[in-house]
C-alpha atoms as a PDB file:
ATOM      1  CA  UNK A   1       0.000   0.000   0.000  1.00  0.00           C
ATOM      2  CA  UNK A   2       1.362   3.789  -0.732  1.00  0.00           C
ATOM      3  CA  UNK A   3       2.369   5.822   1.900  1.00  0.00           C
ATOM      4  CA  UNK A   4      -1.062   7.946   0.668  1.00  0.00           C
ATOM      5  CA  UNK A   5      -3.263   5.616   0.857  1.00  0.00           C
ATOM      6  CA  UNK A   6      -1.867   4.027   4.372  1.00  0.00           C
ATOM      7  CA  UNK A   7      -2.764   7.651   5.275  1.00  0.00           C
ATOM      8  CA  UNK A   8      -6.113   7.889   3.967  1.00  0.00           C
ATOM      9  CA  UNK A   9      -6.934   4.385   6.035  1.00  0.00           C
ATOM     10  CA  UNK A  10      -5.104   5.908   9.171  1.00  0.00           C
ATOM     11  CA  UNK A  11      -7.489   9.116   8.739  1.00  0.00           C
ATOM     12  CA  UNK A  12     -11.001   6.884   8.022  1.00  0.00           C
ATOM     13  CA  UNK A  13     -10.152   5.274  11.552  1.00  0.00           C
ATOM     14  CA  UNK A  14      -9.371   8.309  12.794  1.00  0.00           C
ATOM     15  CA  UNK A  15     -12.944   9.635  11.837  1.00  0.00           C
ATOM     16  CA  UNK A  16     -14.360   6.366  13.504  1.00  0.00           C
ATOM     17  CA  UNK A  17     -12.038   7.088  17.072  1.00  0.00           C
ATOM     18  CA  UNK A  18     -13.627  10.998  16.497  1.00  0.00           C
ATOM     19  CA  UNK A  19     -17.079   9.638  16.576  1.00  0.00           C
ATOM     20  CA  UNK A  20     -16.550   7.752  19.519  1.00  0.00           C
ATOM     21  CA  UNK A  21     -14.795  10.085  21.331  1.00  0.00           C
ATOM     22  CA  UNK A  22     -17.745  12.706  21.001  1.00  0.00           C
ATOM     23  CA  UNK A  23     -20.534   9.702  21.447  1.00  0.00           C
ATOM     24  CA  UNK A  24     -19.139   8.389  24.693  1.00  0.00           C
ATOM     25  CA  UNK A  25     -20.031  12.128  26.797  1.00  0.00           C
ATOM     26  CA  UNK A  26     -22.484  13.025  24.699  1.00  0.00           C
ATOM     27  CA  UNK A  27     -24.704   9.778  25.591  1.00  0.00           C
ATOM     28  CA  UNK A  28     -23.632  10.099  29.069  1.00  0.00           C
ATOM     29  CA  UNK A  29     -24.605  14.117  29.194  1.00  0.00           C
ATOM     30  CA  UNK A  30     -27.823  13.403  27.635  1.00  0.00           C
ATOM     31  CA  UNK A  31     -29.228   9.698  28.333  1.00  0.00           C
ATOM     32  CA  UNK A  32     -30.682   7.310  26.206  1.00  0.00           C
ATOM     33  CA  UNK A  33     -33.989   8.907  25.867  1.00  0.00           C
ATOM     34  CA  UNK A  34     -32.155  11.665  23.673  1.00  0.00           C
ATOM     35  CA  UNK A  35     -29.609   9.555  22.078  1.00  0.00           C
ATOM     36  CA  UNK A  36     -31.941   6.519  21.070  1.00  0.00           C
ATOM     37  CA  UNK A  37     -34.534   8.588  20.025  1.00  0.00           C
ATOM     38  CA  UNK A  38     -35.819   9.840  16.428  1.00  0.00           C
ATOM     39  CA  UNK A  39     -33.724  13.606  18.096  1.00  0.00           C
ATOM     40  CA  UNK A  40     -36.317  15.907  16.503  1.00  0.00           C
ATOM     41  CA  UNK A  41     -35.559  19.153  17.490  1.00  0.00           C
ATOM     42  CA  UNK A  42     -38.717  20.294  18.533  1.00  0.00           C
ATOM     43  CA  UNK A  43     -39.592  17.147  20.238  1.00  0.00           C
ATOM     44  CA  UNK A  44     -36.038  17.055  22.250  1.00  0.00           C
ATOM     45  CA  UNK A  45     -36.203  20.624  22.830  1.00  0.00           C
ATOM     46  CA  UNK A  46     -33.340  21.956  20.511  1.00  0.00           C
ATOM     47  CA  UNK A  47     -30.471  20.652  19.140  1.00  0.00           C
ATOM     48  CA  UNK A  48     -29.129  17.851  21.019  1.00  0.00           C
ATOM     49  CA  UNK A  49     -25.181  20.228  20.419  1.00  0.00           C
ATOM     50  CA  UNK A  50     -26.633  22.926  22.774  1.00  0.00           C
ATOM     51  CA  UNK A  51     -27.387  20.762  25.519  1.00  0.00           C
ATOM     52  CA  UNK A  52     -24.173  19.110  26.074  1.00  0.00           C
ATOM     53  CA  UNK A  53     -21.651  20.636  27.629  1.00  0.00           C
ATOM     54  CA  UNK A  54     -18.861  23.112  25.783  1.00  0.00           C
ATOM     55  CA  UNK A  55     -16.162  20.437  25.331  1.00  0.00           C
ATOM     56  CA  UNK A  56     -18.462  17.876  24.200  1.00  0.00           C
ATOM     57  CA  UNK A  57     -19.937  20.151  21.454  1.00  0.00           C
ATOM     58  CA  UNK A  58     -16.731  21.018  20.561  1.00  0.00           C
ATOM     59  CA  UNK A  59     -15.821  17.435  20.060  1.00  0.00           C
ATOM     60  CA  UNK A  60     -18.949  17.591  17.999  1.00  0.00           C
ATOM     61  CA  UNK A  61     -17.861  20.140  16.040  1.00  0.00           C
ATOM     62  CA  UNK A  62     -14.504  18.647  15.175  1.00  0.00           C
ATOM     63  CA  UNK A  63     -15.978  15.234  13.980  1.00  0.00           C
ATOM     64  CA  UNK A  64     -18.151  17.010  11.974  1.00  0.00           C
ATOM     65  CA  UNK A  65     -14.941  19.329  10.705  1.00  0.00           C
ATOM     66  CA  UNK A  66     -12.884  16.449   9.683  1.00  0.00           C
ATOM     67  CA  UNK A  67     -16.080  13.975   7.795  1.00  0.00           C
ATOM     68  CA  UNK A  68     -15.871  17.571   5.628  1.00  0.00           C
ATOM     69  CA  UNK A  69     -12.314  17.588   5.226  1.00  0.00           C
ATOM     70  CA  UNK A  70     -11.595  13.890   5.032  1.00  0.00           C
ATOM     71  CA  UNK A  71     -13.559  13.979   1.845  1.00  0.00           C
ATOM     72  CA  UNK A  72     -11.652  16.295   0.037  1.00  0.00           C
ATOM     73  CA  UNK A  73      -8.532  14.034   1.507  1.00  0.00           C
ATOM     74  CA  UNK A  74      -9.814  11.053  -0.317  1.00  0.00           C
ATOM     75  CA  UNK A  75      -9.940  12.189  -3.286  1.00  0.00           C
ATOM     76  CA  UNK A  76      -6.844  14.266  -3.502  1.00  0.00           C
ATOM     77  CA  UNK A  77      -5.416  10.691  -2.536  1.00  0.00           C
ATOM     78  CA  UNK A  78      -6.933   8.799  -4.715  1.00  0.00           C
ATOM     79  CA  UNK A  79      -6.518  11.019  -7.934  1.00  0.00           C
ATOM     80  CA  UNK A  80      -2.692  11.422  -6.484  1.00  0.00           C
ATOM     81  CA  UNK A  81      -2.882   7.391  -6.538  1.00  0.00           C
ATOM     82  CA  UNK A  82      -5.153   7.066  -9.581  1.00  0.00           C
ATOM     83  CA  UNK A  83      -2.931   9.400 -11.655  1.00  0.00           C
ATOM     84  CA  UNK A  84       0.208   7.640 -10.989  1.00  0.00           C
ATOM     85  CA  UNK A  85       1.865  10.748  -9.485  1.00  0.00           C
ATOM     86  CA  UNK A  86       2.718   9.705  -5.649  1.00  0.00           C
ATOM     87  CA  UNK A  87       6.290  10.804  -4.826  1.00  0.00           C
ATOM     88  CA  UNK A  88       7.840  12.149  -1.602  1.00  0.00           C
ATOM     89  CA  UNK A  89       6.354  15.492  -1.521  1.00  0.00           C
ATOM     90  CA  UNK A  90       2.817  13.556  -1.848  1.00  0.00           C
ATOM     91  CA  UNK A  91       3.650  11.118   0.828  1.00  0.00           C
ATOM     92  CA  UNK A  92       4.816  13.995   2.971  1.00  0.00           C
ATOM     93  CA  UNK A  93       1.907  15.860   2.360  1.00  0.00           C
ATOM     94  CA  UNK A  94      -0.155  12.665   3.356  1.00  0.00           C
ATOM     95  CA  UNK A  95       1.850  12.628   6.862  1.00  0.00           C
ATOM     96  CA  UNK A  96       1.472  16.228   7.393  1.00  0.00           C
ATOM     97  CA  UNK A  97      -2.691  15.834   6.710  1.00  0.00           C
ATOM     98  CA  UNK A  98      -2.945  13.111   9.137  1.00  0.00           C
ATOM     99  CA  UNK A  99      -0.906  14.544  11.716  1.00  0.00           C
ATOM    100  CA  UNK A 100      -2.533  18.083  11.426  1.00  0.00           C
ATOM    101  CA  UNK A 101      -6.112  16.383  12.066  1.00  0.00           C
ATOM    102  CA  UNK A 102      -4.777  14.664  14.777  1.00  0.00           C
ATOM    103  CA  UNK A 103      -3.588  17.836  16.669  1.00  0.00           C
ATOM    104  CA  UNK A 104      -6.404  19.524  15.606  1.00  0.00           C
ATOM    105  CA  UNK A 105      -9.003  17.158  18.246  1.00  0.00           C
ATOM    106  CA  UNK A 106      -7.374  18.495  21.508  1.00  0.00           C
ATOM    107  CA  UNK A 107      -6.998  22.017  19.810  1.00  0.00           C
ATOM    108  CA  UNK A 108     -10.599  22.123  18.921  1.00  0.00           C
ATOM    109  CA  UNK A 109     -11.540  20.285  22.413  1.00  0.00           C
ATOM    110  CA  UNK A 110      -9.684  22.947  24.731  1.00  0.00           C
ATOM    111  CA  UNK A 111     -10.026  25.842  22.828  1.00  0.00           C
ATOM    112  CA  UNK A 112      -6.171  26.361  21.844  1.00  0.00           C
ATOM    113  CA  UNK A 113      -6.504  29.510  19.829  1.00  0.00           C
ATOM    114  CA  UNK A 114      -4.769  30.114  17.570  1.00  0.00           C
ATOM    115  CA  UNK A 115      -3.651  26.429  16.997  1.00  0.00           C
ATOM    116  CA  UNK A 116      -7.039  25.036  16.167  1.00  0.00           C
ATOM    117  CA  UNK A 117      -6.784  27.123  13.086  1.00  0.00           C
ATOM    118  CA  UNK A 118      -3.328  26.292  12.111  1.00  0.00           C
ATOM    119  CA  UNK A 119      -3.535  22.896  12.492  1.00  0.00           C
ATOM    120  CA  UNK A 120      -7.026  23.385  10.086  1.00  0.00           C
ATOM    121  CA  UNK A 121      -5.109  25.490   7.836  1.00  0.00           C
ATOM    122  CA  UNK A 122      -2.386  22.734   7.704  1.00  0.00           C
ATOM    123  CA  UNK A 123      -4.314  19.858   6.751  1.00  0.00           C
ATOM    124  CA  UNK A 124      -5.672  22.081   3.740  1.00  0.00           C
ATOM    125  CA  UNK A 125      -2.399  23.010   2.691  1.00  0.00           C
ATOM    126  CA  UNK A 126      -1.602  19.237   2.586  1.00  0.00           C
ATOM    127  CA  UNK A 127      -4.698  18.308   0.373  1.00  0.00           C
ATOM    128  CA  UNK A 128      -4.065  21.593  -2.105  1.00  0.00           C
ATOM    129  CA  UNK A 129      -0.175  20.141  -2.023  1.00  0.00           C
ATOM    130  CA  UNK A 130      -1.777  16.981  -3.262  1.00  0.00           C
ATOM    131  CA  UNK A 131      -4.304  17.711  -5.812  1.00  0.00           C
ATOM    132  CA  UNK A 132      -1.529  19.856  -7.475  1.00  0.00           C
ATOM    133  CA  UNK A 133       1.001  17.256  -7.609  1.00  0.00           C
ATOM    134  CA  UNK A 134      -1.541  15.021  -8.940  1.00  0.00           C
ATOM    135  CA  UNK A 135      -2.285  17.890 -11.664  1.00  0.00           C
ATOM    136  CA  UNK A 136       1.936  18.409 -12.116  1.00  0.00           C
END
């Protein structure tokens, strides 16, 4: 397996530890009845993110962030692997994604400003790096 797509499998489990990692406090914070159920809004009275408490909607938040940006990670890996064109810069951009999501969960959680953003911006910079090699 490439380097890229070890690190596109790395970040898809990464997504599933994010998931968990909000789910565990959030079902705790709000009980089964909220977390079972259908979670209308009116019904539940709002959404269920404003009734948990500011570090689990955070960790909300930052699952949510990466299933947007672990798209556009995809498929500037797979065109990258698609195309032919992996190389070091690629496979370095691949690292850099992977470890930029990863610092960006605690950054997100405890409110490290401005590293949250960084670490965001870095992971983009790593996906543009990416789709341009693949274009190169």
């Amino acid at each position: 397996m490439t380097p890229e797509l070890t690190a596109l499998t790395l970040a898809a489990l990464l997504q599933i530890g994010q998931i968990a990692l909000m789910a565990v406090p959030a079902n705790l914070e709000l009980g089964p009845g909220k977390t079972l159920s259908p979670r209308d809004r009116p019904r539940l009275g709002g959404a269920l993110e404003d009734q948990v408490s500011l570090r689990t909607a955070r960790l909300y938040r930052a699952m949510n962030n990466h299933f947007e940006s672990l798209i556009l990670f995809a498929i500037a890996t797979l065109v990258v692997t698609f195309a032919d064109r992996a190389s070091g810069v690629t496979a370095a951009a691949s690292g850099l994604y992977l470890v930029a999501r990863l610092l960006y969960i605690p950054a997100y959680a405890f409110g490290w400003v401005p590293w949250r953003s960084l670490f965001w911006a870095l992971g983009l910079v790593a996906i543009l790096t990416l789709l341009v090699a693949a274009l190169l």
